[in-house]
Every structure is written in C-alpha cells, then in structure tokens.
C-alpha atoms as a PDB file:
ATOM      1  CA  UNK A   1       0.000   0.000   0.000  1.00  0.00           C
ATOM      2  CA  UNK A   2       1.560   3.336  -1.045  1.00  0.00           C
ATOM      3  CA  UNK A   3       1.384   6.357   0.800  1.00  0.00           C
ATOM      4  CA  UNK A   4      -1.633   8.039  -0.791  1.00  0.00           C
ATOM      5  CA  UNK A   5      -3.447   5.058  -0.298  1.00  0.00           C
ATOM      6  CA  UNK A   6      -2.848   4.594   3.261  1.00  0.00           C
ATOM      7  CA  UNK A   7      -3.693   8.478   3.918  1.00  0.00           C
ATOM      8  CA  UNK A   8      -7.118   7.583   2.078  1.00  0.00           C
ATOM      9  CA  UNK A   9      -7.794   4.737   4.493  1.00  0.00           C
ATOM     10  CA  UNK A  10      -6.946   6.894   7.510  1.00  0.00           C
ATOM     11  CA  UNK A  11      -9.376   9.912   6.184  1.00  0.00           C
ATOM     12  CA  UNK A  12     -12.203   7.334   4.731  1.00  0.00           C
ATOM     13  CA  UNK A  13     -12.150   4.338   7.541  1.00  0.00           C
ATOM     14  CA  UNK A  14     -14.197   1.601   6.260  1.00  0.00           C
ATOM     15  CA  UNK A  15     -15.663  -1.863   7.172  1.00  0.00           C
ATOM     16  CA  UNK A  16     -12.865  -4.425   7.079  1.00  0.00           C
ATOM     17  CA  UNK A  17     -13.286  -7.061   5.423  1.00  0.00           C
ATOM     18  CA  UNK A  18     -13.962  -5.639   2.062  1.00  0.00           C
ATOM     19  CA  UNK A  19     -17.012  -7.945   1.571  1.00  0.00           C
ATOM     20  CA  UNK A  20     -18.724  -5.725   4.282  1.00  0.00           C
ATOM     21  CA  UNK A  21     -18.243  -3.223   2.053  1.00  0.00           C
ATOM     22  CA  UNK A  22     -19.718  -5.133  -1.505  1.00  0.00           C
ATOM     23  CA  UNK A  23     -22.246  -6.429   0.662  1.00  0.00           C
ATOM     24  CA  UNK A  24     -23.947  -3.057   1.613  1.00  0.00           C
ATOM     25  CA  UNK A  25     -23.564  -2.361  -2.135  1.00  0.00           C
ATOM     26  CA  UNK A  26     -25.328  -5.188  -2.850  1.00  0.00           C
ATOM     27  CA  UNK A  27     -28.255  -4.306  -1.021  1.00  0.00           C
ATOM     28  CA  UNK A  28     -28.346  -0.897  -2.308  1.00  0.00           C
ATOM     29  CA  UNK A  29     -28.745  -2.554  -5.631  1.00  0.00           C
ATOM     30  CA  UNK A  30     -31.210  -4.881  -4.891  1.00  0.00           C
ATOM     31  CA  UNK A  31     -33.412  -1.725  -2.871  1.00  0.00           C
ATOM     32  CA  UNK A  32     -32.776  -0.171  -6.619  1.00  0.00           C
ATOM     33  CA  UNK A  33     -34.222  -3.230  -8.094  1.00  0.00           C
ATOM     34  CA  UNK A  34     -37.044  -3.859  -6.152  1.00  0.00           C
ATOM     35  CA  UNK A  35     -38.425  -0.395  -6.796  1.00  0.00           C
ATOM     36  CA  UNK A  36     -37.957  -0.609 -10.626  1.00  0.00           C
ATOM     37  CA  UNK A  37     -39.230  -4.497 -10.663  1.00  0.00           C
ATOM     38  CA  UNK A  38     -35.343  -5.846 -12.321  1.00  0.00           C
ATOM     39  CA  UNK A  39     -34.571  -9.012 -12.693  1.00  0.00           C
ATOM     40  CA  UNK A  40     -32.162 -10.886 -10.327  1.00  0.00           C
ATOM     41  CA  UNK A  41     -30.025 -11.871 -12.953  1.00  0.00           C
ATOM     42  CA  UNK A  42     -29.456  -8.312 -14.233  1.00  0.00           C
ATOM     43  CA  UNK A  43     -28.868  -6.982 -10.322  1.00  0.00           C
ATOM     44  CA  UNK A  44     -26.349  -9.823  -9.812  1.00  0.00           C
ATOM     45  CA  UNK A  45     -24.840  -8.523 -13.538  1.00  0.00           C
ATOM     46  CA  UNK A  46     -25.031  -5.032 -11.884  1.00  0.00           C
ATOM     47  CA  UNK A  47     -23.258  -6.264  -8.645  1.00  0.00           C
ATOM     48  CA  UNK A  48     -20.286  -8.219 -10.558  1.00  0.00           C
ATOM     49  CA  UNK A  49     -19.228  -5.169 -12.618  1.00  0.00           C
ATOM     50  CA  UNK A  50     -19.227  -3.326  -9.190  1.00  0.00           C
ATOM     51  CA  UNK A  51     -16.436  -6.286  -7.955  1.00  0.00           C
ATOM     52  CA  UNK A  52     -14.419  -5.897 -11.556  1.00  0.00           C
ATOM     53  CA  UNK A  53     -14.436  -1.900 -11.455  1.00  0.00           C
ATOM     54  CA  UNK A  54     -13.080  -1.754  -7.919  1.00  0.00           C
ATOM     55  CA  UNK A  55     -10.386  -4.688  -8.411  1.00  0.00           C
ATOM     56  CA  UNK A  56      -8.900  -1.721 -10.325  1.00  0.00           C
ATOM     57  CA  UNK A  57      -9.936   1.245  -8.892  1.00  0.00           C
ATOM     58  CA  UNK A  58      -9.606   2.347  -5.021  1.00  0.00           C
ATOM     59  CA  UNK A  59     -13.040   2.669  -3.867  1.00  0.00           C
ATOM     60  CA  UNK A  60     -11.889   5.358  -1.542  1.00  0.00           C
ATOM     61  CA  UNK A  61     -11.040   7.675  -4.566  1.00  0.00           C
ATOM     62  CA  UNK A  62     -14.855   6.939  -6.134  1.00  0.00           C
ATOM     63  CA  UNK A  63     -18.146   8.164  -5.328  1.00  0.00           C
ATOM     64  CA  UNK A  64     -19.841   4.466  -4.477  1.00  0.00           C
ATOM     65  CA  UNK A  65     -23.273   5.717  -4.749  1.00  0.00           C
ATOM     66  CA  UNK A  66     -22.164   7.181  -8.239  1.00  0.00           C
ATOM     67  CA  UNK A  67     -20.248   4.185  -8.950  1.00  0.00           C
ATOM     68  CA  UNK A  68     -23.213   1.374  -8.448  1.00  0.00           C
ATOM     69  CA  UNK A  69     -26.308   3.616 -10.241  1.00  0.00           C
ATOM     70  CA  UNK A  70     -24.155   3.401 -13.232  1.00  0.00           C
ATOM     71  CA  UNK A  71     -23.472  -0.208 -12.662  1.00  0.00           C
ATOM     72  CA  UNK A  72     -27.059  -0.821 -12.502  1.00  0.00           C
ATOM     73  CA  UNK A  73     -27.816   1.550 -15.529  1.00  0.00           C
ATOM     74  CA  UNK A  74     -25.653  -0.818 -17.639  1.00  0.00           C
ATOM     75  CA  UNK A  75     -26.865  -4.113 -16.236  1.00  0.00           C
ATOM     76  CA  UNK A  76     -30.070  -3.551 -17.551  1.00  0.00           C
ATOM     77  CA  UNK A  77     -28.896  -2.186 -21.083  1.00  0.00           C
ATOM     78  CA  UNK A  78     -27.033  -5.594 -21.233  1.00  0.00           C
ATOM     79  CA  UNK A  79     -29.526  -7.390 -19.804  1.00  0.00           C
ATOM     80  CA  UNK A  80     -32.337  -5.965 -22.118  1.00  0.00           C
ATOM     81  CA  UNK A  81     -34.427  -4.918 -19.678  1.00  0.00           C
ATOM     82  CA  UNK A  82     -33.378  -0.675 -20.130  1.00  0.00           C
ATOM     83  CA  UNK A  83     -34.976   1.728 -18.376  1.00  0.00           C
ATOM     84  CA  UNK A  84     -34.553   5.361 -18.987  1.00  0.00           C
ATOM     85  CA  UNK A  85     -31.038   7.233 -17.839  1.00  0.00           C
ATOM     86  CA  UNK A  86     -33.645   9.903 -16.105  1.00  0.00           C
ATOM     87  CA  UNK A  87     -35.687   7.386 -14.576  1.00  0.00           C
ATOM     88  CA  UNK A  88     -32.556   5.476 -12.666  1.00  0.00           C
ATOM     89  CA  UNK A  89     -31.406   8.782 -11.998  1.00  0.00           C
ATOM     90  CA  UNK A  90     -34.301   9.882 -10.388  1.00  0.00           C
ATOM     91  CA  UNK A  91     -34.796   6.522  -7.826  1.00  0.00           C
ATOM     92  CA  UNK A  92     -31.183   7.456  -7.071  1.00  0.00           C
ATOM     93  CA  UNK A  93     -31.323  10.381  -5.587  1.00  0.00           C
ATOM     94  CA  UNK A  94     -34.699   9.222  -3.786  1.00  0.00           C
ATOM     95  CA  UNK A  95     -32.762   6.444  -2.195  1.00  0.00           C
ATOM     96  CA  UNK A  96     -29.263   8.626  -1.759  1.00  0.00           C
ATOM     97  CA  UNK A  97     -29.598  12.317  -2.271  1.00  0.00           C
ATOM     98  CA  UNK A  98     -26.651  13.297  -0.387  1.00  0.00           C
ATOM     99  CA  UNK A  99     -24.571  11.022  -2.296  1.00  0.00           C
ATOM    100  CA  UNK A 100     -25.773  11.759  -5.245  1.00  0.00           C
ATOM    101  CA  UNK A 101     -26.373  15.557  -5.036  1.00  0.00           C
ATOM    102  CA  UNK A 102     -26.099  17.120  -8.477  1.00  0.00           C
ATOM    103  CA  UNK A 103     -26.203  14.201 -10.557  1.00  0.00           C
ATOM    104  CA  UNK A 104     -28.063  14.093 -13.700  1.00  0.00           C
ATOM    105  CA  UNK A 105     -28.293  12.313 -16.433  1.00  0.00           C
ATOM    106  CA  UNK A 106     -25.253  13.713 -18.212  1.00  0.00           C
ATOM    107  CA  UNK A 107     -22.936  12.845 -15.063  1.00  0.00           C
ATOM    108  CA  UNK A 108     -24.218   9.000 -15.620  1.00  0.00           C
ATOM    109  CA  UNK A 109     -23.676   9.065 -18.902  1.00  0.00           C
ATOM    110  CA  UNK A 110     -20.077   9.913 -18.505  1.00  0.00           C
ATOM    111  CA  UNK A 111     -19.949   7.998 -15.719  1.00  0.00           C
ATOM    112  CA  UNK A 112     -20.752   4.580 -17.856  1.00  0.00           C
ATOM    113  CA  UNK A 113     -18.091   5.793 -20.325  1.00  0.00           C
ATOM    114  CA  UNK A 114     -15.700   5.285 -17.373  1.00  0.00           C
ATOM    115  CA  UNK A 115     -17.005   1.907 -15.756  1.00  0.00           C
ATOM    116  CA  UNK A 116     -17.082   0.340 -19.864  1.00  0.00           C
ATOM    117  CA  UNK A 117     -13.280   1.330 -20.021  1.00  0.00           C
ATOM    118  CA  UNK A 118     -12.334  -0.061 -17.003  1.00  0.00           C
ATOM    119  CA  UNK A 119     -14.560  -3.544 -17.690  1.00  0.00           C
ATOM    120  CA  UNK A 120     -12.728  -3.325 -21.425  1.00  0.00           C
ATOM    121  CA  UNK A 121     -15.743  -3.279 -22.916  1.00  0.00           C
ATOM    122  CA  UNK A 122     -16.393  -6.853 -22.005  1.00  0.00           C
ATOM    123  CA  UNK A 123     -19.862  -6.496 -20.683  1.00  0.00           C
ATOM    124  CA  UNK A 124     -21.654  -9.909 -20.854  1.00  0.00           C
ATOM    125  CA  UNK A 125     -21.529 -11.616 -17.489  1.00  0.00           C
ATOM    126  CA  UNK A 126     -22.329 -15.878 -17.567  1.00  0.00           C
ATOM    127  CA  UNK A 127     -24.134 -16.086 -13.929  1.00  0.00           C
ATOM    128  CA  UNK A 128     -24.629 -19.375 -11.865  1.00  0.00           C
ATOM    129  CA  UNK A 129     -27.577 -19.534 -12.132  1.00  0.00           C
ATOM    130  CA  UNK A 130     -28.297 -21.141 -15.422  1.00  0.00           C
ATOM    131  CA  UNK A 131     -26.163 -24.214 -14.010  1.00  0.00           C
ATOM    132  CA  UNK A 132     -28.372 -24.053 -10.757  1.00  0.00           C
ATOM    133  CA  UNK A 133     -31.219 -24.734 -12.987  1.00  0.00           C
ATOM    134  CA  UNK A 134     -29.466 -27.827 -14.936  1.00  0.00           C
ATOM    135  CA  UNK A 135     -27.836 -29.413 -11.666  1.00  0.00           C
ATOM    136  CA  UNK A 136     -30.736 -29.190  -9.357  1.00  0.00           C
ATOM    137  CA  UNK A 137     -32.619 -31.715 -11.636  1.00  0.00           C
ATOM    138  CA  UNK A 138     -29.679 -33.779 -12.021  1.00  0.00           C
ATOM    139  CA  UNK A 139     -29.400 -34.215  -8.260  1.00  0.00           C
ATOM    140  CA  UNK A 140     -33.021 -33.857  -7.381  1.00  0.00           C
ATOM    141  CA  UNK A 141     -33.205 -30.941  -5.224  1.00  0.00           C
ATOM    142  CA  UNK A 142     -36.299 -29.916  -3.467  1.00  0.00           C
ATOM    143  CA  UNK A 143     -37.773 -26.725  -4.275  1.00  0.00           C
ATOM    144  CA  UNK A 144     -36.574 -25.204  -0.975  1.00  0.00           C
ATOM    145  CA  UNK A 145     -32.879 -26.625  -1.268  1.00  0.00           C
ATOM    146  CA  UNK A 146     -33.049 -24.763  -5.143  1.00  0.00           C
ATOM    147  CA  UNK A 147     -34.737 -21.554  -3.795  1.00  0.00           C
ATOM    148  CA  UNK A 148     -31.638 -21.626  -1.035  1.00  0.00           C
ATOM    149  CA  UNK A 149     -28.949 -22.359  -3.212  1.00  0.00           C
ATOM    150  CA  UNK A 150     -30.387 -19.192  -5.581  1.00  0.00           C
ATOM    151  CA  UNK A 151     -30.207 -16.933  -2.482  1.00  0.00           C
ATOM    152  CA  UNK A 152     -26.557 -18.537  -1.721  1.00  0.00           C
ATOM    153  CA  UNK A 153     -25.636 -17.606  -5.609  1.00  0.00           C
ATOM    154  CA  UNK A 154     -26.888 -14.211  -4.804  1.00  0.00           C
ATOM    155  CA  UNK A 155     -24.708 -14.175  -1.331  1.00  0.00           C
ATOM    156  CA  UNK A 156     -21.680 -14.834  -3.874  1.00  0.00           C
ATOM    157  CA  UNK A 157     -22.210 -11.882  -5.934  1.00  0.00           C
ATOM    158  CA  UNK A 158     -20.528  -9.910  -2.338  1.00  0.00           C
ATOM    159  CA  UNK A 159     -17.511 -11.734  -2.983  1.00  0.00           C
ATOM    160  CA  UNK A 160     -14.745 -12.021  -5.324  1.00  0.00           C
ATOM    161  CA  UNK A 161     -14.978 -15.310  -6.158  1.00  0.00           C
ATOM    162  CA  UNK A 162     -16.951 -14.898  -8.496  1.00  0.00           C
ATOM    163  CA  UNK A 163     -14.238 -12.863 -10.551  1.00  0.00           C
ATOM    164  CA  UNK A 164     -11.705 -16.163 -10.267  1.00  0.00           C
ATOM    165  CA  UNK A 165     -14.107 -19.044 -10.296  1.00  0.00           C
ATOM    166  CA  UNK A 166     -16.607 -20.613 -13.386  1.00  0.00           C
ATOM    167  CA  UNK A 167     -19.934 -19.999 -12.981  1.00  0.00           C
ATOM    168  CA  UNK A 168     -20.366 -24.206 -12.416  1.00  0.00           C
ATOM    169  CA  UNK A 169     -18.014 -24.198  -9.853  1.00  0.00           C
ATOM    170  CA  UNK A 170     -20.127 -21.255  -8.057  1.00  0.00           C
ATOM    171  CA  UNK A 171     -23.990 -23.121  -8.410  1.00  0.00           C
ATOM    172  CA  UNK A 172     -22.059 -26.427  -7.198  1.00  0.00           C
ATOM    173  CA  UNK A 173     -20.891 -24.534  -3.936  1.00  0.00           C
ATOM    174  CA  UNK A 174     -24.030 -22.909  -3.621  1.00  0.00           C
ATOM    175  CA  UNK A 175     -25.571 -26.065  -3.398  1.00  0.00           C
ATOM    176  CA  UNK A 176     -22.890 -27.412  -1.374  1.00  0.00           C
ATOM    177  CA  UNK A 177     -23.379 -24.702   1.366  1.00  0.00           C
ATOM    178  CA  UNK A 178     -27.266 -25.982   1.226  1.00  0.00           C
ATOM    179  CA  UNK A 179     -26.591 -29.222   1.151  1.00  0.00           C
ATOM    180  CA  UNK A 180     -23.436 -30.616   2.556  1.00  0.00           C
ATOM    181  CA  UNK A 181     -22.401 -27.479   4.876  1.00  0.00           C
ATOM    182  CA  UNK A 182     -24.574 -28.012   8.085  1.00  0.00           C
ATOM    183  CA  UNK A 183     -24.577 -25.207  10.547  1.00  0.00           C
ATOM    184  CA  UNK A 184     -24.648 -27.681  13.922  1.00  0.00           C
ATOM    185  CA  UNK A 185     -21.400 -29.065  11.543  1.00  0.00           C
ATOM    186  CA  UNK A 186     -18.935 -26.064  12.592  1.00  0.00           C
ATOM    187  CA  UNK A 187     -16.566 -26.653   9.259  1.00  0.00           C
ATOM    188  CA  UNK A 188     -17.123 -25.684   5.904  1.00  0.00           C
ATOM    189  CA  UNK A 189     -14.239 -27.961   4.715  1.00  0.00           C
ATOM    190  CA  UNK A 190     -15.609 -30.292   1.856  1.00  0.00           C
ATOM    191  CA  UNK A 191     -13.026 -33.386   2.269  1.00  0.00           C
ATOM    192  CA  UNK A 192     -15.255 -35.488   4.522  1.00  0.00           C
ATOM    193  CA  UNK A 193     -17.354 -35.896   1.013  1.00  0.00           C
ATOM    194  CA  UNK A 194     -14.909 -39.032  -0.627  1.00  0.00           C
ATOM    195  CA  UNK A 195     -16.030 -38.904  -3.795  1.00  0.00           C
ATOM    196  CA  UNK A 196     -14.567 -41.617  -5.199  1.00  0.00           C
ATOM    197  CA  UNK A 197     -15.961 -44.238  -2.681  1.00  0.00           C
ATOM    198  CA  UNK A 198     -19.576 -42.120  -2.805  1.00  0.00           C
ATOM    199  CA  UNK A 199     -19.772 -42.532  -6.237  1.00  0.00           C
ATOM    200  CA  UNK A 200     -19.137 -46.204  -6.301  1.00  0.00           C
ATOM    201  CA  UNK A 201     -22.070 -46.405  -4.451  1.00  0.00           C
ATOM    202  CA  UNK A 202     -25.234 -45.994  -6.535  1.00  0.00           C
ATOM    203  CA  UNK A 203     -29.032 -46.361  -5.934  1.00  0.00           C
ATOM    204  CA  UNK A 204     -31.700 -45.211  -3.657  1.00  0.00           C
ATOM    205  CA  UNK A 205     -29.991 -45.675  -0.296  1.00  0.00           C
ATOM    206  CA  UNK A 206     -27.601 -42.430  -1.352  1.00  0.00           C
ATOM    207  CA  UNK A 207     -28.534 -39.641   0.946  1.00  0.00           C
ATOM    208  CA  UNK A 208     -28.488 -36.002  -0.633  1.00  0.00           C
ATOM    209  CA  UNK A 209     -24.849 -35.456   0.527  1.00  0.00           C
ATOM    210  CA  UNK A 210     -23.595 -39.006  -1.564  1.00  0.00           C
ATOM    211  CA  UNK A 211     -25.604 -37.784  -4.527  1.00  0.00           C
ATOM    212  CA  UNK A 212     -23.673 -34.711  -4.255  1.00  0.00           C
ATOM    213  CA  UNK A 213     -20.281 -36.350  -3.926  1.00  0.00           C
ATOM    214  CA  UNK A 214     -21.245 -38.625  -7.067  1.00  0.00           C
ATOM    215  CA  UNK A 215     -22.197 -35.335  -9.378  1.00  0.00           C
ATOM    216  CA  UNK A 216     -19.161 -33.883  -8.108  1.00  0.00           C
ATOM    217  CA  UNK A 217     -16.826 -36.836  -8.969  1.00  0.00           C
ATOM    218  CA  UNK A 218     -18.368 -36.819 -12.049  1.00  0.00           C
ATOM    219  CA  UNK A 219     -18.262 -33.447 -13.109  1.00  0.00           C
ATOM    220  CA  UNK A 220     -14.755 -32.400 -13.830  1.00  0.00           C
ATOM    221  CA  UNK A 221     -14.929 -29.409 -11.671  1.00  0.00           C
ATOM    222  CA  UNK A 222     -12.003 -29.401  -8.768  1.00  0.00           C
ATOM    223  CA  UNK A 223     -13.357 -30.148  -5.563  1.00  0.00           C
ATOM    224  CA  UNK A 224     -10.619 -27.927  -3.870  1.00  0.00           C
ATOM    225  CA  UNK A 225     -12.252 -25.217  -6.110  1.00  0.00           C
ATOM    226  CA  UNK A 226     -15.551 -25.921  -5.152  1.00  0.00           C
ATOM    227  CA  UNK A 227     -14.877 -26.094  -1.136  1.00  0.00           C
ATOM    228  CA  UNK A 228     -12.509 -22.528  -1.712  1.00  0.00           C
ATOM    229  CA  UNK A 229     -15.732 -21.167  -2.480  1.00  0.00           C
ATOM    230  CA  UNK A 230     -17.707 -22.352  -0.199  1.00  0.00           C
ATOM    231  CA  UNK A 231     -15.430 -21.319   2.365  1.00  0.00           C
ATOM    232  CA  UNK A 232     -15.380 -17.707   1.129  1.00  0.00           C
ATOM    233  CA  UNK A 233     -19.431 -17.551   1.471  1.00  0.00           C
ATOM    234  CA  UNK A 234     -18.769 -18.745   4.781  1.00  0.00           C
ATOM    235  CA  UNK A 235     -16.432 -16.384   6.190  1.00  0.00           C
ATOM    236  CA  UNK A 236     -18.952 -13.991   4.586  1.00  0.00           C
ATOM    237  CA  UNK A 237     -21.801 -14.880   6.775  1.00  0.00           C
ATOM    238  CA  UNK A 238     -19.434 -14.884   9.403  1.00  0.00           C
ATOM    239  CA  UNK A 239     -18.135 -11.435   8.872  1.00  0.00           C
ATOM    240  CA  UNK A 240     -22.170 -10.256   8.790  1.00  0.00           C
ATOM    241  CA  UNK A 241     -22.406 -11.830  12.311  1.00  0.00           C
ATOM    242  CA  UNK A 242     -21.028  -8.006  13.204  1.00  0.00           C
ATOM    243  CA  UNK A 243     -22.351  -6.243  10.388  1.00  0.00           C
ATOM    244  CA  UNK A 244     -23.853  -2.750  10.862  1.00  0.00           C
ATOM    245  CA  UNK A 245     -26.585  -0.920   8.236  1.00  0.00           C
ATOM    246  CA  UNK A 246     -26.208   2.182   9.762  1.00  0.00           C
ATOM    247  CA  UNK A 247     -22.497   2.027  10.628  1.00  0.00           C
ATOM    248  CA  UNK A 248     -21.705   1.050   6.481  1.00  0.00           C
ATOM    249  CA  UNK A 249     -24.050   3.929   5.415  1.00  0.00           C
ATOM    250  CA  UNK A 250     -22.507   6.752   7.583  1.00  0.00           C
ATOM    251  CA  UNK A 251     -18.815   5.732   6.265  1.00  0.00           C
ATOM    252  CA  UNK A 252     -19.573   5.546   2.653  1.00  0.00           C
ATOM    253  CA  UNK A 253     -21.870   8.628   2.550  1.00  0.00           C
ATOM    254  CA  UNK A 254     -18.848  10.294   4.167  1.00  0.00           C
ATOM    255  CA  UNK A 255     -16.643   8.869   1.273  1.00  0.00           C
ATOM    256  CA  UNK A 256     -19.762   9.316  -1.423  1.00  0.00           C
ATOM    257  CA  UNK A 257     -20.084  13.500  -0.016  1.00  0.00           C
ATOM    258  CA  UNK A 258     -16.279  14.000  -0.489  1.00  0.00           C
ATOM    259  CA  UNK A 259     -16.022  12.916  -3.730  1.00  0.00           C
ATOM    260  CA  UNK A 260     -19.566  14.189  -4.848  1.00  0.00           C
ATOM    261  CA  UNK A 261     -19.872  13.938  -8.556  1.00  0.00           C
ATOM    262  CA  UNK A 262     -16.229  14.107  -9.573  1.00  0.00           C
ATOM    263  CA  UNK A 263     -15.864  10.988  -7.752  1.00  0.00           C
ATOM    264  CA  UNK A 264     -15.340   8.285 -10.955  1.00  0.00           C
END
C-alpha cells in the first residue's frame, strides 16, 4: 500500500473485510431493483461489474453511490431490460440524495463511459444460475434446497470469487453450502465428502450429501475449487455476524459527499 493510499484509508475508515463493504452495495442494488421491478439476474450482472471496477480502482477515490447507479444503468442495457437514464437517476437520488447531489443524467452518462473502459468493454456476465437450474434436476433438489442455493448464488455476488471461479463451480458450492455445509457441523471444509468411494455407491440408499459427492466426482470441476468457495461464502456470513446498516451507510456517505460527482 503506497502512501496516498494509506492516507485515504486513515481519512475514509471503512468496514474491514472488504465484503462488508460489496455487501452493503449489494443491497443498495437490490433496494434499486425492487423499486424498478429488475430481474435478479441483471442486479447480480449489476453487482459483478461493481467487484471488476473496484479490483482496479480504489473505492476510496470513487463516489460508491455514483459508482453502483451506473453499474445498474448498464446491467439492464445488457440485460435488455433498459430503463430510462432519467428514470434510474431519479430513484437514485430518492434512495441517496446526499450522495448523489447534483447528478443528472449527463454525469451517468459519462460515468458509464468510465465503468465500460475499465470492464474493457467486455460487458456480458455468464451467472450461476443457469447451471443451478441444470444441476438441481440432475441431483433432485427440493424446491426449498433450489430456492436456497439461488439466495446462496446471490450471497456470492458480495464476494470475489466470483471474478476467479466458473460460474459451475459457483452453483455447485451454492448447493454445497445448502446441502453438505450443516450449521450444527462447525466446518465448511468439503473433504469429509470421498467422492470416489460415494460414487461407487449408486441407488436409492444415497442420501443427498452421496448424490452430491457422485455429481461432483463426475463433473470435472475441482473439488478444492468448489470447497474454496464455499469457504469464502462462509467467512462472509461470518463477517455479517457483526455487520452494521447504519455504521456502512454513515462511512460511505462520508466517502460518497467527499467525492460528490467528480468521484469516478
């Protein structure tokens, strides 16, 4: 960390870990979304370029209110579900005016220009949940184990992992975290699932967990992948065990007030 950085995290002190941080975004996004009736897949879209932008940018020199309208401007271009500039503009301010105070339309607009460069352009996002769909029938999940494993997908979208990890790999810890991950279990570590012996074992008698292990053997994906990920959605909901609304809010709208509409 150079010096300029570490002045910024003195004068802008911020929720450690980081995924505190993505996480209030998150929400943000999906309070955007639930007022303008978006699809999930287009807020998760929304919340991933938000994780690329800021693996390049310090979020302490950006405006994050600024930073995840625009986000959530282009998710829904991309996703084909637009809605106008003035329009997300508008429930913007409604939601943040003192973060966003003196933003119009024009400010957005430049604003995307800045988040496309930094994405390079490369603006289609493959999501996990397409796989969710195609593995939950091949393992026979319940429609409360899929609806849990979609919110777990969603969970994801605070971390990075989703920048360094397939989309397969991301459903198949999902479902992992509903399935083989037990709370009263206190370890998030995937090894007790042998998948070579499980998958010798075929038929009825397999519990959920041995169907699991069998897919999994089966798949291709790495199993050390799989349980990496799974671990970071863990430490996640471990982190929120002490996370604060109001505490998040005051920091960043601190941050979002310095940098005002310059902040990009």
């Amino acid at each position: 960390m150079n010096s300029e950085d570490e002045q910024l995290r003195k004068r802008f002190p911020l929720p450690e870990p980081m995924t505190i941080v993505y996480y209030y975004l998150q929400q943000q996004i999906l309070k955007l979304g639930k007022r303008l009736q978006v699809p999930q897949v287009a807020l998760a879209t929304a919340q991933a370029y938000i994780l690329r932008f800021y693996t390049n940018v310090n979020l302490r020199k950006t405006n994050p209110f600024l930073i995840l309208t625009t986000a959530f401007y282009l998710a829904l271009k991309v996703g084909e579900c637009p809605q106008h500039i003035r329009m997300v503009v508008n429930e913007a301010r409604g939601f943040w005016p003192d973060a966003l105070q003196g933003v119009e339309a024009p400010t957005l607009g430049e604003c995307e220009f800045v988040l496309i460069q930094e994405l390079n352009a490369q603006l289609v996002q493959h999501l996990p949940y397409g796989d969710l769909i195609e593995i939950k029938d091949e393992l026979g999940l319940t429609q409360e184990e899929t609806t849990l494993s979609w919110h777990a997908i969603n969970d994801f979208h605070a971390t990075t992992v989703v920048l360094a990890h397939t989309p397969r790999t991301i459903a198949a810890a999902a479902i992992s975290v509903v399935i083989a991950v037990r709370p009263s279990s206190g370890s998030s570590n995937l090894s007790h699932l042998n998948t070579t012996s499980v998958a010798e074992r075929q038929g009825p008698e397999q519990t959920k967990q041995e169907k699991l292990a069998t897919w999994l053997a089966k798949s291709q994906l790495s199993l050390e992948a799989v349980a990496d990920c799974t671990q970071a959605l863990v430490s996640l909901y471990t982190a929120l065990e002490k996370y604060s609304d109001s505490v998040c809010k005051q920091q960043l709208m601190t941050l979002a007030r310095a940098r005002g509409i310059a902040g990009v």
